[in-house]
N, C-alpha and C. Protein backbone atom coordinates (compact mmCIF):
# COMPACT_ATOMS: atom_id res chain seq x y z
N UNK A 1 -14.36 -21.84 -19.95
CA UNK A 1 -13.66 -21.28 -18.82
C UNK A 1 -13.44 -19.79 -19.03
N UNK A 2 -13.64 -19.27 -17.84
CA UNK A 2 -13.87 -17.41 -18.17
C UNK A 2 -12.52 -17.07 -17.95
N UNK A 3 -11.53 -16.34 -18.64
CA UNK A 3 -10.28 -15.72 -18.01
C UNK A 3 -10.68 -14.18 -17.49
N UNK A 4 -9.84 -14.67 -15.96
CA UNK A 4 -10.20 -13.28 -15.42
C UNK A 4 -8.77 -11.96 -15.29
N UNK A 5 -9.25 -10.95 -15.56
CA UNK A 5 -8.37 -10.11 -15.64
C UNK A 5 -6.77 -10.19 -14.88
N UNK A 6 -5.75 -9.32 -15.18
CA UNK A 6 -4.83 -10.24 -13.87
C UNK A 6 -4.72 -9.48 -12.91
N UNK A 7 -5.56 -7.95 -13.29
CA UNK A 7 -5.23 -7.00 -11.47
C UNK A 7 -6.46 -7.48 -10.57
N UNK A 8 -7.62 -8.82 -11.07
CA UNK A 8 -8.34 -8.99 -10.37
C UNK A 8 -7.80 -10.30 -9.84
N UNK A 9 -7.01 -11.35 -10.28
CA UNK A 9 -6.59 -12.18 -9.65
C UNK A 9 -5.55 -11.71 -8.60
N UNK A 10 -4.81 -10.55 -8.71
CA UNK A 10 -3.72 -10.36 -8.19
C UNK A 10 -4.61 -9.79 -6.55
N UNK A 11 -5.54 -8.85 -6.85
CA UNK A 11 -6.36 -8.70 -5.81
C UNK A 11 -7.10 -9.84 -4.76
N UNK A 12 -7.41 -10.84 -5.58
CA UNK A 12 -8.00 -11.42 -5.05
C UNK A 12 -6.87 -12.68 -4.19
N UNK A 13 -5.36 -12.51 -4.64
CA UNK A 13 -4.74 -13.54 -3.66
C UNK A 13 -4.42 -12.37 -2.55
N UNK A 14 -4.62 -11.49 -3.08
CA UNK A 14 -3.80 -10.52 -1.31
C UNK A 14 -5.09 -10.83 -0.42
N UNK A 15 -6.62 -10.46 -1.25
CA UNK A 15 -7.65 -11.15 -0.29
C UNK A 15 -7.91 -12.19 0.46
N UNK A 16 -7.52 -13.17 -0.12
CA UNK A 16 -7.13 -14.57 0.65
C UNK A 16 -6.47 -14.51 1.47
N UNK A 17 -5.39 -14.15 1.72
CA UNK A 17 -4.32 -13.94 2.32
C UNK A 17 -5.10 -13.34 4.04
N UNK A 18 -5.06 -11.48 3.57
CA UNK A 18 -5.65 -10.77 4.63
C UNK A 18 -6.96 -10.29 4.80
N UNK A 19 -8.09 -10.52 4.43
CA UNK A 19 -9.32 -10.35 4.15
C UNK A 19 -9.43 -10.43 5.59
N UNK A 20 -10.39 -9.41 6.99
CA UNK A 20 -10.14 -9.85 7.73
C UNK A 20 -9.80 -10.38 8.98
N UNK A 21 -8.23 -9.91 8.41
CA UNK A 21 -6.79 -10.21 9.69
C UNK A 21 -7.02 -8.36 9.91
N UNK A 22 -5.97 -8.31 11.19
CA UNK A 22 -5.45 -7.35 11.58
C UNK A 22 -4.00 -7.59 11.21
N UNK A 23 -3.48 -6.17 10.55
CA UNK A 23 -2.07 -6.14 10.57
C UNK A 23 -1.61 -6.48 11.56
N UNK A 24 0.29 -6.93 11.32
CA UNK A 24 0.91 -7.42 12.64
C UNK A 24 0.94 -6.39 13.68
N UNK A 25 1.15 -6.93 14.44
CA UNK A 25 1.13 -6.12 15.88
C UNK A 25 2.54 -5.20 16.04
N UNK A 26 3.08 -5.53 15.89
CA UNK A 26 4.47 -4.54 15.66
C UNK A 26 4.12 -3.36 14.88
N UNK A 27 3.51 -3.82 13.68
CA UNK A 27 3.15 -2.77 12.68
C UNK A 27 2.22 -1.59 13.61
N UNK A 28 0.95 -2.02 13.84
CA UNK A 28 0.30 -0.84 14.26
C UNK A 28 0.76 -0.58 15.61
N UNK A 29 2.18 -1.36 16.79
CA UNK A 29 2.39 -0.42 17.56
C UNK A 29 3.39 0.86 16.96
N UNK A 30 4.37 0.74 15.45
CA UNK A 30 5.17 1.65 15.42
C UNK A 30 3.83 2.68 14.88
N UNK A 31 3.29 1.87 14.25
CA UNK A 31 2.13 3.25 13.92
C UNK A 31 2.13 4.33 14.62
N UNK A 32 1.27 3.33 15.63
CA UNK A 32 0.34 4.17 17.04
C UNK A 32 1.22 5.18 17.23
N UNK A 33 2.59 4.65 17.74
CA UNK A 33 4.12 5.60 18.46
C UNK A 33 3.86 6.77 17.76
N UNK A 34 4.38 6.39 16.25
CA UNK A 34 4.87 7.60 15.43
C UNK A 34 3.79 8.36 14.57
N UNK A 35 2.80 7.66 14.30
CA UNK A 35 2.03 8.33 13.17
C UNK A 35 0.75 8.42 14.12
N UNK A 36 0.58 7.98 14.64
CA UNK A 36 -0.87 7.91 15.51
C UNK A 36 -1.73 9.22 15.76
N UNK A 37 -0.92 10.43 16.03
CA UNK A 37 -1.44 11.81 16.38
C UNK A 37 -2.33 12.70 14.87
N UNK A 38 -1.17 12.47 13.71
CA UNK A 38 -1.80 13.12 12.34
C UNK A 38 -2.23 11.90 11.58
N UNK A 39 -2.22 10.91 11.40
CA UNK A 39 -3.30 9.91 11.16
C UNK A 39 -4.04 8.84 11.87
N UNK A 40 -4.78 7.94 10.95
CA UNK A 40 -5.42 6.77 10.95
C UNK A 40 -5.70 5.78 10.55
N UNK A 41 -5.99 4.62 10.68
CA UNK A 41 -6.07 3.32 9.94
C UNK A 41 -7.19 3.82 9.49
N UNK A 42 -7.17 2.76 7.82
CA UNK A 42 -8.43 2.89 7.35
C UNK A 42 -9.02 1.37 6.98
N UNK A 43 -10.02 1.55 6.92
CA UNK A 43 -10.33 0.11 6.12
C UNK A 43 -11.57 0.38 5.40
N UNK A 44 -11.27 1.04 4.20
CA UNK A 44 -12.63 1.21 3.13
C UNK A 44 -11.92 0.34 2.26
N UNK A 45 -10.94 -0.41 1.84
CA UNK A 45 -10.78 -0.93 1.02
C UNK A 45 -9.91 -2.30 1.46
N UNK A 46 -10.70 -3.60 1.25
CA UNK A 46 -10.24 -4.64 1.38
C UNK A 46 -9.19 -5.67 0.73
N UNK A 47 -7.67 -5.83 1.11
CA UNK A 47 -7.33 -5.72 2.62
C UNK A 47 -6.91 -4.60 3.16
N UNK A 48 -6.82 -3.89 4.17
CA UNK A 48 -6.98 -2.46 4.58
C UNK A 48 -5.14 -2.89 4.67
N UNK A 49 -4.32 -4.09 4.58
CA UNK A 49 -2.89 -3.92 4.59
C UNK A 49 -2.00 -5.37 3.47
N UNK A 50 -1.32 -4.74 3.28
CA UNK A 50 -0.46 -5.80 2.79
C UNK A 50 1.34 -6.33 2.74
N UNK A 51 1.23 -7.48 3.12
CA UNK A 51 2.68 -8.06 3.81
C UNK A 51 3.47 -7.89 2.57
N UNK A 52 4.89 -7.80 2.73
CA UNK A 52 5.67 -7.69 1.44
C UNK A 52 7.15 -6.98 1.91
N UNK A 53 8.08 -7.65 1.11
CA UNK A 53 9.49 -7.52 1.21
C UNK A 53 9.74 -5.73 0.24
N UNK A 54 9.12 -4.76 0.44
CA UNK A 54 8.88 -3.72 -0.51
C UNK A 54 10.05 -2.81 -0.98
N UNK A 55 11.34 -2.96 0.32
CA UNK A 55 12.57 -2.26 0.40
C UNK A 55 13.83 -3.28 -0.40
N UNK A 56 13.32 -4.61 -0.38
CA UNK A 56 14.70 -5.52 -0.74
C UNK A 56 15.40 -5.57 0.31
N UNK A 57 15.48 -5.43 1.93
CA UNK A 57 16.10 -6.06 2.73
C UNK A 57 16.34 -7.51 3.32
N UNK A 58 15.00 -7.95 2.94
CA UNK A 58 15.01 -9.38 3.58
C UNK A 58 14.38 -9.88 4.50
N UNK A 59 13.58 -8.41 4.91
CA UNK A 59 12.40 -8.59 5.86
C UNK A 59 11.31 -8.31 5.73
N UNK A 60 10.43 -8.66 6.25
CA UNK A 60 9.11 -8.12 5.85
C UNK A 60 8.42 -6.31 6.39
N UNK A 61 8.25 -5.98 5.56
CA UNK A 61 7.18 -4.75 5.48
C UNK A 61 5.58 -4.85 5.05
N UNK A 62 5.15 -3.81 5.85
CA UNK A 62 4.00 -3.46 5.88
C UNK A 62 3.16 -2.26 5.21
N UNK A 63 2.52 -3.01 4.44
CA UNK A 63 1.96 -1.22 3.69
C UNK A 63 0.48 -1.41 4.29
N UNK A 64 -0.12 -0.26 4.96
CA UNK A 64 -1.36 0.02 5.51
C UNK A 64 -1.93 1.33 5.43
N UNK A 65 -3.27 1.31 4.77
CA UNK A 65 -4.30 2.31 4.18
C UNK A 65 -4.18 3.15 5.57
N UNK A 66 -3.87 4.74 5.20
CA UNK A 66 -4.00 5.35 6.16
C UNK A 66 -5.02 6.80 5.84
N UNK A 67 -5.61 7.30 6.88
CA UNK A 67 -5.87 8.77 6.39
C UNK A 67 -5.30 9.89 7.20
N UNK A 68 -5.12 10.69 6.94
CA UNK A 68 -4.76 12.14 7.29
C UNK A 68 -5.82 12.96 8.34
N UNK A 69 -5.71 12.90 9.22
CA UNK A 69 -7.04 13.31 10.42
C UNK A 69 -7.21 14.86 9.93
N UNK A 70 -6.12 15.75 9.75
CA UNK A 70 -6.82 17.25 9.51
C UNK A 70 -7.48 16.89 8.18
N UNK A 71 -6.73 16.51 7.13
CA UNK A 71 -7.81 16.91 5.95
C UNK A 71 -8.51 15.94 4.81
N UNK A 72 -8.19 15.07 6.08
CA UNK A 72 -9.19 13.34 5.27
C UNK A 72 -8.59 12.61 4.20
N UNK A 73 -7.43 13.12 3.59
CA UNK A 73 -6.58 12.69 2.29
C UNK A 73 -5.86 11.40 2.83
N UNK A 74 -6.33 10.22 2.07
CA UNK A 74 -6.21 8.64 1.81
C UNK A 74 -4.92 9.07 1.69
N UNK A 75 -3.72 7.63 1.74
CA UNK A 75 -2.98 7.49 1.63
C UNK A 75 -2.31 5.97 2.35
N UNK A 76 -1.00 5.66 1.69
CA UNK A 76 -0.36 4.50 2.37
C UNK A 76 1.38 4.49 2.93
N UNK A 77 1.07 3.97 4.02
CA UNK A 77 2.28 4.04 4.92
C UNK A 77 2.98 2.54 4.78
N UNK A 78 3.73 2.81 3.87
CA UNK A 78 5.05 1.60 4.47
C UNK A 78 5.88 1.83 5.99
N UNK A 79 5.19 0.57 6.31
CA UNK A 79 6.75 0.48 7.59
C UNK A 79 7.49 -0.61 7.18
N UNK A 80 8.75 -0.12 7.22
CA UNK A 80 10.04 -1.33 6.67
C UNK A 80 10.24 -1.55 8.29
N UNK A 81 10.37 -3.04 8.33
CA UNK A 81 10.70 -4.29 8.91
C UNK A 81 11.45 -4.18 9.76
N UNK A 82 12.92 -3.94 8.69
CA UNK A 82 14.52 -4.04 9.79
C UNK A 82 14.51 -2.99 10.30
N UNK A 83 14.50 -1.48 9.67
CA UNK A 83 14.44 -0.58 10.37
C UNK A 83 13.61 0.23 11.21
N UNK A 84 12.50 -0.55 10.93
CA UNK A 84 11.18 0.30 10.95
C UNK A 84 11.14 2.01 10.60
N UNK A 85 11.60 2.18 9.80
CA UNK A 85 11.71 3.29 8.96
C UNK A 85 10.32 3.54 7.94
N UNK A 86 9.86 5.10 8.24
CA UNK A 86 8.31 4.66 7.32
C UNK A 86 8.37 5.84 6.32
N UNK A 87 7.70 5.19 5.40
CA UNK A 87 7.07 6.15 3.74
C UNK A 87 5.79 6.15 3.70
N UNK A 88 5.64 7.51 3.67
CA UNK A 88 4.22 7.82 3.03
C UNK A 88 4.21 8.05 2.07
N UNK A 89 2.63 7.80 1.38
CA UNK A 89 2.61 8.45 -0.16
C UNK A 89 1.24 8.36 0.01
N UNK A 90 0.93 9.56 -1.10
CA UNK A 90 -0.68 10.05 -0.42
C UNK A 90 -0.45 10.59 1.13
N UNK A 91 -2.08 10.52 1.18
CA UNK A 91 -2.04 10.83 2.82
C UNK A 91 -1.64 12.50 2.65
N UNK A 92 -1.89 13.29 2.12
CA UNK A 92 -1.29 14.84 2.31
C UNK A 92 -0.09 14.95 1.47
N UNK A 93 0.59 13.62 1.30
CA UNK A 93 2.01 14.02 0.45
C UNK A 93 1.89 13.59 -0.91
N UNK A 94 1.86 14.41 -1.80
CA UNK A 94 2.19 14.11 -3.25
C UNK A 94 2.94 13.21 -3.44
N UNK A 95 2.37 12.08 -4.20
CA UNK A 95 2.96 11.12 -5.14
C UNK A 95 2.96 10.90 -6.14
N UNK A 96 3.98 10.79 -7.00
CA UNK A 96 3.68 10.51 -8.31
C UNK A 96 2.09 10.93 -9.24
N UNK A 97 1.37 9.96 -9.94
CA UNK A 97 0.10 10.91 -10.73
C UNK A 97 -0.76 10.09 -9.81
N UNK A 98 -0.63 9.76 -8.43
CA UNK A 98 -1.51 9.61 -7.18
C UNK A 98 -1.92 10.70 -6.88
N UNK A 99 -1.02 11.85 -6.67
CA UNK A 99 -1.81 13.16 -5.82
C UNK A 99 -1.43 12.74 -4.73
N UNK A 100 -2.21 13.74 -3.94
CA UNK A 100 -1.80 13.14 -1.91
C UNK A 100 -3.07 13.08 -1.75
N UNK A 101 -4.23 12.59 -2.28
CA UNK A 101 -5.06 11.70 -1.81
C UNK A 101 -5.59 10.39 -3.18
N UNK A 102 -5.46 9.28 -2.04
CA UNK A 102 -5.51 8.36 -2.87
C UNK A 102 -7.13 7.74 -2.64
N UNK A 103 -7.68 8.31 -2.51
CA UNK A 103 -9.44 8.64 -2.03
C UNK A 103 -10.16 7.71 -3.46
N UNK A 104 -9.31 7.69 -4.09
CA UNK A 104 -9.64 7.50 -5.38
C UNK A 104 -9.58 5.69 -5.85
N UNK A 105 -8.27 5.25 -5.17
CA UNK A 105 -7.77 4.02 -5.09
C UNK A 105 -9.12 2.98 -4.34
N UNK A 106 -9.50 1.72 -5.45
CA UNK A 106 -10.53 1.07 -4.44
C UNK A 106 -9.71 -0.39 -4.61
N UNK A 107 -8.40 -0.41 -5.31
CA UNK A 107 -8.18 -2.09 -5.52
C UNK A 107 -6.47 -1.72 -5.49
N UNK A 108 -6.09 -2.61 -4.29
CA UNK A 108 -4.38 -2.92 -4.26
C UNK A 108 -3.95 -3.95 -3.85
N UNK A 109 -2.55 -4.16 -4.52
CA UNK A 109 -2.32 -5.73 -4.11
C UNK A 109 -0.87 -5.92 -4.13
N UNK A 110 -0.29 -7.32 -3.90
CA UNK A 110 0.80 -6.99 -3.88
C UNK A 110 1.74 -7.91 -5.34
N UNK A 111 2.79 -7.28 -5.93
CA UNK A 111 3.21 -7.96 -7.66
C UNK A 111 4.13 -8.25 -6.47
N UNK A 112 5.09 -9.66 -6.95
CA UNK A 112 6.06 -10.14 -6.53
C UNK A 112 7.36 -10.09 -7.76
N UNK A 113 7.96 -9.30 -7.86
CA UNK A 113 9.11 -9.30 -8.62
C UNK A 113 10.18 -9.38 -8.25
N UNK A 114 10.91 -10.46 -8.35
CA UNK A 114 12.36 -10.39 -7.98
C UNK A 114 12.38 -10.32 -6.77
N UNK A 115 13.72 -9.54 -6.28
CA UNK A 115 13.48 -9.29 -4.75
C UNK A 115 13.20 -8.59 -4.23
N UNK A 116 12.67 -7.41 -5.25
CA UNK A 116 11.57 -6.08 -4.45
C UNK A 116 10.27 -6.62 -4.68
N UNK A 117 8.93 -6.65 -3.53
CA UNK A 117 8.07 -7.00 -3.65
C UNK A 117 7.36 -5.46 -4.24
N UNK A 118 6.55 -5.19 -5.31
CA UNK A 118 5.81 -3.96 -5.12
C UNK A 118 4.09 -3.46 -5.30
N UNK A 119 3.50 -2.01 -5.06
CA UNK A 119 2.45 -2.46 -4.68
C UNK A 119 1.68 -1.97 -5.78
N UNK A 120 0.70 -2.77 -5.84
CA UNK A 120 -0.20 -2.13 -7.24
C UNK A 120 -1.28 -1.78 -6.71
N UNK A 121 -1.62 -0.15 -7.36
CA UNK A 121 -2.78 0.18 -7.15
C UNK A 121 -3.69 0.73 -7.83
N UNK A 122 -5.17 0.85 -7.61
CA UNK A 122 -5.79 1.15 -9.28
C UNK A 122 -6.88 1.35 -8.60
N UNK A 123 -7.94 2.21 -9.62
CA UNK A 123 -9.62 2.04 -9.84
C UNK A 123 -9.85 1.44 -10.56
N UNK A 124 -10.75 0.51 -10.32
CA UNK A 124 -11.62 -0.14 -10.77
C UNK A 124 -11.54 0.19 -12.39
N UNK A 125 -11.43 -0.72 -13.24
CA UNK A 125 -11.88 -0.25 -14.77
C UNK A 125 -10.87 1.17 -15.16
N UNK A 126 -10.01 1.61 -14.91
CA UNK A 126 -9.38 2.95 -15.19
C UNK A 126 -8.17 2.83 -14.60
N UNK A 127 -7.55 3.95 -14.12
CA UNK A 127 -5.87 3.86 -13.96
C UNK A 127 -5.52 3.03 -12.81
N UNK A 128 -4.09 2.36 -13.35
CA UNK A 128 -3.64 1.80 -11.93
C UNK A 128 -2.31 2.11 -12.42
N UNK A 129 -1.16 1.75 -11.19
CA UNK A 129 0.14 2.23 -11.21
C UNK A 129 0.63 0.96 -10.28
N UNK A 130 1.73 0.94 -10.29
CA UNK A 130 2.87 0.39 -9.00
C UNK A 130 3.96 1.30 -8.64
N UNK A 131 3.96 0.86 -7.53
CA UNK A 131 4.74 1.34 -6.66
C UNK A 131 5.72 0.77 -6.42
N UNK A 132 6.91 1.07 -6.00
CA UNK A 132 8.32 0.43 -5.75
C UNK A 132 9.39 0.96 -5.64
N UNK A 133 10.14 0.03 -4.55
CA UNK A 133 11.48 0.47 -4.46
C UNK A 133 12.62 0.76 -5.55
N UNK A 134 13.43 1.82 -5.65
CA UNK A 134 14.36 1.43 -6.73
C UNK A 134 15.77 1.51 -6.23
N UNK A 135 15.99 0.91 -4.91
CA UNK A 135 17.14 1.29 -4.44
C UNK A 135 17.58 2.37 -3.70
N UNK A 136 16.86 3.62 -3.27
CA UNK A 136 17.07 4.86 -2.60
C UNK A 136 15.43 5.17 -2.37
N UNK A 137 14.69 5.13 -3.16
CA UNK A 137 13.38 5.68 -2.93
C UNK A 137 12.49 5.04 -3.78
N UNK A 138 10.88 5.31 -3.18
CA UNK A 138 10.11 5.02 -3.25
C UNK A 138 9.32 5.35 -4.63
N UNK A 139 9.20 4.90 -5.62
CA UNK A 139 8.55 5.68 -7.56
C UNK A 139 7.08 5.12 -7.96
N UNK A 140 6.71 6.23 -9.03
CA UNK A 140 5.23 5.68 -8.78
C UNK A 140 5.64 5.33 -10.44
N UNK A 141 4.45 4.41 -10.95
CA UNK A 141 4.97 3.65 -12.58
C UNK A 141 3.41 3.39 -12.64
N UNK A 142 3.43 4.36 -13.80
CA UNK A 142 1.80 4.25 -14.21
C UNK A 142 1.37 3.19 -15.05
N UNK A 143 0.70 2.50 -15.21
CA UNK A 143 0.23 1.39 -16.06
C UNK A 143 -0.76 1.19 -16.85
N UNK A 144 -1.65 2.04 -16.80
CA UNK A 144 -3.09 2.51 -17.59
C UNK A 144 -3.57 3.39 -17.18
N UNK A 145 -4.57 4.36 -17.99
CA UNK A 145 -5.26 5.04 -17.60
C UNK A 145 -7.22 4.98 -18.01
């Protein structure tokens, strides 16, 4: 029996999951509203979104691959749930040892810890990090390089 890595199993249940689907519909109308003019959905990387409790409120959020229309820089937009209140990272805005383009990122998924859900993201064979709430804001937590 082959053991397979665990950021490839972890990838591969968010794939199951949304491989696919279209995000919820709520999600890409607050998009459209608010972010719609300086970005875009992306889908170079499968699932182009992922469901998850990411704030610790109790509702569900949405993190979805976005790009930056002036200067093409990848990035991901949380929209939280209850408030629909949104975070970028990437996308033009510096994050953590992301940069503000995450052009780079080909594999994310979602870790379930506790009651912050958070998001892991990585290249292939080389660095990955998570992402997560810590109660006020959004931190990047490197994990290999």
């Amino acid at each position: 029996m082959k053991v397979l890595p665990a950021f490839f199993l972890q990838a591969l249940a968010c794939l199951t999951v949304h491989a696919g689907e279209e995000p919820p519909a709520w999600s890409v109308k607050v998009f459209n509203e608010r972010l719609g003019t300086r970005y875009e959905l992306v889908k170079k990387t499968q699932p182009s979104f992922c469901i998850g409790d990411f704030n610790g409120d109790g509702t569900s959020d949405v993190a979805l691959l976005i790009k930056e229309k002036a200067t093409t820089k990848v990035g991901i937009a949380i929209i939280e749930g209850g408030e629909r209140n949104i975070k970028i990272v990437g996308a033009g805005k510096s994050f953590g040892n992301g940069g503000d383009d995450f052009s780079w990122m080909d594999v994310w998924s979602i870790r379930h810890a506790g009651k912050v859900d958070r998001l892991y993201v990585a290249k292939s064979e080389a660095a990955s990090a998570v992402i997560y709430w810590d109660g006020s804001r959004y931190k990047w937590q490197q994990e290999g390089d």
